[in-house]
N, C-alpha and C. Protein backbone atom coordinates (compact mmCIF):
# COMPACT_ATOMS: atom_id res chain seq x y z
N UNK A 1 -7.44 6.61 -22.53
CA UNK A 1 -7.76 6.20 -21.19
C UNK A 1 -6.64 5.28 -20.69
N UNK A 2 -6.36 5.44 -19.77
CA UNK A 2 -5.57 4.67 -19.12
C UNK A 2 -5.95 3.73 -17.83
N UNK A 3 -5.78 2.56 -17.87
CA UNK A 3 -6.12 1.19 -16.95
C UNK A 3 -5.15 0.94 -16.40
N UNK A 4 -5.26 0.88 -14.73
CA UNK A 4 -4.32 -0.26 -14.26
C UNK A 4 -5.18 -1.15 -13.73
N UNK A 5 -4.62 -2.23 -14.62
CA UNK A 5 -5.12 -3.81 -14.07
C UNK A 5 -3.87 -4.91 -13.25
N UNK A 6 -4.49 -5.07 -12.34
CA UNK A 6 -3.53 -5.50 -11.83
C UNK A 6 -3.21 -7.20 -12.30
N UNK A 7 -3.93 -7.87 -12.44
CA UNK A 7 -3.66 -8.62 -13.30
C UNK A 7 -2.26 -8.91 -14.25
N UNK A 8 -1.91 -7.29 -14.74
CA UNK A 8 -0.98 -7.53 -15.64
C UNK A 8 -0.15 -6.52 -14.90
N UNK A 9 0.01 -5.71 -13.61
CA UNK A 9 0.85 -5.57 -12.73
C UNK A 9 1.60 -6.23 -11.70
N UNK A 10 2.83 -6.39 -12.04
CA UNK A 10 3.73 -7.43 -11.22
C UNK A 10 3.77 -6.85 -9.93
N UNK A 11 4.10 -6.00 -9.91
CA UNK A 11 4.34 -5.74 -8.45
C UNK A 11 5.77 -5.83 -7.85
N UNK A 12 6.00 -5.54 -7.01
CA UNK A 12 7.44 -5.77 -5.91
C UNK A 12 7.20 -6.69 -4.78
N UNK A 13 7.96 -7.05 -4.43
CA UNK A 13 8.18 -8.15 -3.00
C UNK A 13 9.49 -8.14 -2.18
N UNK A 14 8.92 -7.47 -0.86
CA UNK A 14 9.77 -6.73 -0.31
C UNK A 14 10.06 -7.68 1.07
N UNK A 15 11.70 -7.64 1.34
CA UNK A 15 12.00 -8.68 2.45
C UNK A 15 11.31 -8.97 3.78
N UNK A 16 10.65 -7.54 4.06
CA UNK A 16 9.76 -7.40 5.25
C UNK A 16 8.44 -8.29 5.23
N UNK A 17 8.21 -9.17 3.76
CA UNK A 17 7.40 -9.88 4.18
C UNK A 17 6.09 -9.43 2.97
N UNK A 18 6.19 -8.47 2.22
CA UNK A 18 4.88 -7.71 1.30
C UNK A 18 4.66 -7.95 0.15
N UNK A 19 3.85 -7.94 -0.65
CA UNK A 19 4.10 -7.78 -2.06
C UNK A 19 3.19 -6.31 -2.20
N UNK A 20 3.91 -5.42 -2.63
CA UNK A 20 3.10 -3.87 -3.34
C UNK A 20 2.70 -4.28 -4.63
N UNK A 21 1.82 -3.54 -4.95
CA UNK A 21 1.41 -3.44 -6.61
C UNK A 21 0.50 -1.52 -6.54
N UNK A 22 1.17 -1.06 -7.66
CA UNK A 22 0.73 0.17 -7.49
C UNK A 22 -0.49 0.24 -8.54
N UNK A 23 -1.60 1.25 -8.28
CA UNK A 23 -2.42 0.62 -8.61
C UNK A 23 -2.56 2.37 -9.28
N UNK A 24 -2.01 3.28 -8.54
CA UNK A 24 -2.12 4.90 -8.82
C UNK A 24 -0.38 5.28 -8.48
N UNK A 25 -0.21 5.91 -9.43
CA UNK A 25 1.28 6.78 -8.67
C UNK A 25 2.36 5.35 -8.41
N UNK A 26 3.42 5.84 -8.56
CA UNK A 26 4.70 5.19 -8.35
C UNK A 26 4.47 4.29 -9.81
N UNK A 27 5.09 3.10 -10.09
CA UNK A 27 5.15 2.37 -10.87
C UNK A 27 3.84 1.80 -11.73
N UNK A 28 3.03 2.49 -11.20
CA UNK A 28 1.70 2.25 -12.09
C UNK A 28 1.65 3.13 -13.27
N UNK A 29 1.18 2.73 -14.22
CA UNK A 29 0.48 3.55 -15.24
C UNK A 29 -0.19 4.70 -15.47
N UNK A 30 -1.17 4.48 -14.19
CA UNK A 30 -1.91 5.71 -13.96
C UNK A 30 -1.30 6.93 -12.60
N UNK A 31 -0.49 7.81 -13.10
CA UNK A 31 0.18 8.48 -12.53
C UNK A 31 -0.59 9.51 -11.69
N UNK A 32 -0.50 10.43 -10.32
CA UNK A 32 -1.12 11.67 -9.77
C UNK A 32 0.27 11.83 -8.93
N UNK A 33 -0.17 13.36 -8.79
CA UNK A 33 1.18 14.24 -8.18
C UNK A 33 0.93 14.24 -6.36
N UNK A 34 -0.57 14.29 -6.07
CA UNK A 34 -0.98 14.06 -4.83
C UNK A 34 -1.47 13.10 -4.31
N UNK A 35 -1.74 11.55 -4.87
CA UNK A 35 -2.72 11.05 -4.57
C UNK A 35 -1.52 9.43 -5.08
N UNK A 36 -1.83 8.33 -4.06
CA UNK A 36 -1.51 7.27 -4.30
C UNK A 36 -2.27 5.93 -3.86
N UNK A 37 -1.89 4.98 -4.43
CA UNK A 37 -3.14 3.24 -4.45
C UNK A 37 -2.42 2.23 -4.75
N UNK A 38 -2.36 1.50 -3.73
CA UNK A 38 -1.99 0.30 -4.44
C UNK A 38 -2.67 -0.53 -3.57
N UNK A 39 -2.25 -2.48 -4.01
CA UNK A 39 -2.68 -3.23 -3.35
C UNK A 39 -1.49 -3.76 -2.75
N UNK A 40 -1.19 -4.16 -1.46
CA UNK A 40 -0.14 -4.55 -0.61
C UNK A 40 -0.73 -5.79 0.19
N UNK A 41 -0.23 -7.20 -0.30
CA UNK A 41 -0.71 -8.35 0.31
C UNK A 41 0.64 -8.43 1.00
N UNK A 42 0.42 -8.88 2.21
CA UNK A 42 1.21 -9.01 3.63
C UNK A 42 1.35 -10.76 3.31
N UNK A 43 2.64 -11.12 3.88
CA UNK A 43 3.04 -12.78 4.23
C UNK A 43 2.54 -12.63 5.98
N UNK A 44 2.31 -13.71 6.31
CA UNK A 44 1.82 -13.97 7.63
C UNK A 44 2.95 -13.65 8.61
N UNK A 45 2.37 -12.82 9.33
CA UNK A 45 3.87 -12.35 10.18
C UNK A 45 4.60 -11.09 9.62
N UNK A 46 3.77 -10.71 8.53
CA UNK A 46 5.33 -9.90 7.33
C UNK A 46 4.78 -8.74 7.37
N UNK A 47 5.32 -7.88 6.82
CA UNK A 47 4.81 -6.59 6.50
C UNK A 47 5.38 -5.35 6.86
N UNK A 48 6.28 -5.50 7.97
CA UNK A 48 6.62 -4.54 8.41
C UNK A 48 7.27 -3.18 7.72
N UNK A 49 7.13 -2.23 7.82
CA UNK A 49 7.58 -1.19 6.85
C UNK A 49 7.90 -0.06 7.41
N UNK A 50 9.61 0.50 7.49
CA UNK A 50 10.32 0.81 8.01
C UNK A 50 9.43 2.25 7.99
N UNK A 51 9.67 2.84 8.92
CA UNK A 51 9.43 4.78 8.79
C UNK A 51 9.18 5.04 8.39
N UNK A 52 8.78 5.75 7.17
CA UNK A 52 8.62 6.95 5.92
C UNK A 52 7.64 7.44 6.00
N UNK A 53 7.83 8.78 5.25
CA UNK A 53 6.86 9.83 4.71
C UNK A 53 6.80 9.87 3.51
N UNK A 54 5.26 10.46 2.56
CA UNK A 54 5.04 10.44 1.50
C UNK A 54 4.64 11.98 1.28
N UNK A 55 4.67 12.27 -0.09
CA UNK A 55 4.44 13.71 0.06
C UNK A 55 2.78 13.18 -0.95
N UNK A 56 2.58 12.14 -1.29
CA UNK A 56 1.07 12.02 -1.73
C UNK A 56 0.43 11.81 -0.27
N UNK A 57 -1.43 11.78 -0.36
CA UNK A 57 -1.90 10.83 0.26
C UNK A 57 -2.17 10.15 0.34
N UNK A 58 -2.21 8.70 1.49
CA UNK A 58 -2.18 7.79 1.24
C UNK A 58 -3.72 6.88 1.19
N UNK A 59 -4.57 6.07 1.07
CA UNK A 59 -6.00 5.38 1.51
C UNK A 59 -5.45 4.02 1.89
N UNK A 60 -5.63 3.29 2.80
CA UNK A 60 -5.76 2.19 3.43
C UNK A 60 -7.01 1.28 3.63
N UNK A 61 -7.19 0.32 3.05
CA UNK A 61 -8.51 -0.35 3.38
C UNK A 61 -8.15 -1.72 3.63
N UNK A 62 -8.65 -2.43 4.86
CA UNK A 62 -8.31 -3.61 5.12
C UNK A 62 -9.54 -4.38 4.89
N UNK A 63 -8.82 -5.50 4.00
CA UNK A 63 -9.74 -6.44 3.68
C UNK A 63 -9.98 -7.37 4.37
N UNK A 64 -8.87 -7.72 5.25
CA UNK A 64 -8.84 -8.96 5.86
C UNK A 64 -8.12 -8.88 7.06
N UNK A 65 -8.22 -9.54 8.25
CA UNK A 65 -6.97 -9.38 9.40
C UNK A 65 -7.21 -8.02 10.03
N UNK A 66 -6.15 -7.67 10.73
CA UNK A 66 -5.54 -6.23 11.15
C UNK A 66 -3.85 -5.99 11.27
N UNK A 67 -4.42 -4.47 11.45
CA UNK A 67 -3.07 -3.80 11.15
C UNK A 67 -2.40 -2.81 12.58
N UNK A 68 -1.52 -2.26 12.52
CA UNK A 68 -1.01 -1.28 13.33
C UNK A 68 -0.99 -0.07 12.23
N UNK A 69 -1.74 1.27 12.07
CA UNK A 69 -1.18 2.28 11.70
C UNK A 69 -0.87 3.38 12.16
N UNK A 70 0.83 3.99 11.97
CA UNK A 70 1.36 5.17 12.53
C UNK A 70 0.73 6.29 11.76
N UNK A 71 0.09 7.59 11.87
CA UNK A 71 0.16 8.99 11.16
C UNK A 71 0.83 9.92 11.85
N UNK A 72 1.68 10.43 11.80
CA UNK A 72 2.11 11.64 12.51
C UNK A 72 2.72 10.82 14.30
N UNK A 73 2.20 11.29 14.92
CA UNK A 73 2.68 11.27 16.21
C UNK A 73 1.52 9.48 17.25
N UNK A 74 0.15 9.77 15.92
CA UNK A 74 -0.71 9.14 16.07
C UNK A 74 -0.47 7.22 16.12
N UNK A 75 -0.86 6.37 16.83
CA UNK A 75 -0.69 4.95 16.62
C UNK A 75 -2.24 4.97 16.76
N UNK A 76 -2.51 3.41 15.89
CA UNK A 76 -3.89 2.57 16.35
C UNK A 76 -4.23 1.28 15.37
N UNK A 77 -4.65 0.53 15.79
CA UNK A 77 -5.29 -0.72 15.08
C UNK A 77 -6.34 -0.51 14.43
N UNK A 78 -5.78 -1.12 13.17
CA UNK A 78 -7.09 -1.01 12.10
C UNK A 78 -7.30 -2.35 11.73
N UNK A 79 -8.81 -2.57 11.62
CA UNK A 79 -8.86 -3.86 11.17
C UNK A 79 -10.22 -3.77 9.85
N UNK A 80 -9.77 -5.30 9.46
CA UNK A 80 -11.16 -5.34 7.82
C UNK A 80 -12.54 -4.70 8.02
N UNK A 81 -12.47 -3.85 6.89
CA UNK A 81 -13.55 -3.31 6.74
C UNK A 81 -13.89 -1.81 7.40
């Protein structure tokens, strides 16, 4: 069986202001070819994250605050919960 605890996942900290921690896929332990998770704590003000596409999908859940998210052509505010 394989665990990711984040606890004992460092994570990245990215100039835009983020810290990632992968929780599925990319630098986590627990690897999938379609499917990705992590936890991404934002600095106040921070976060911003340039363009990209993923060829997994992605889940977003806000715990706290709000967000701006782009899909496709799509914009809108998401907020906790």
């Amino acid at each position: 069986m394989k665990i990711a605890d984040l606890a004992l996942i460092e994570g990245r900290r990215y100039p835009a202001g983020r810290r990632t921690q992968n929780i599925v896929g990319g630098a986590s332990p627990i690897s999938a070819s379609n499917f990705c998770m992590g936890l991404v704590t934002l600095d106040p003000r921070g976060g911003q994250v340039p363009w990209h596409n993923h060829e997994q999908e992605e889940v977003y859940v806000i715990l706290e605050g709000s967000a701006e998210l782009c899909v496709g052509e799509e914009r809108g505010m998401i907020t906790a919960g």
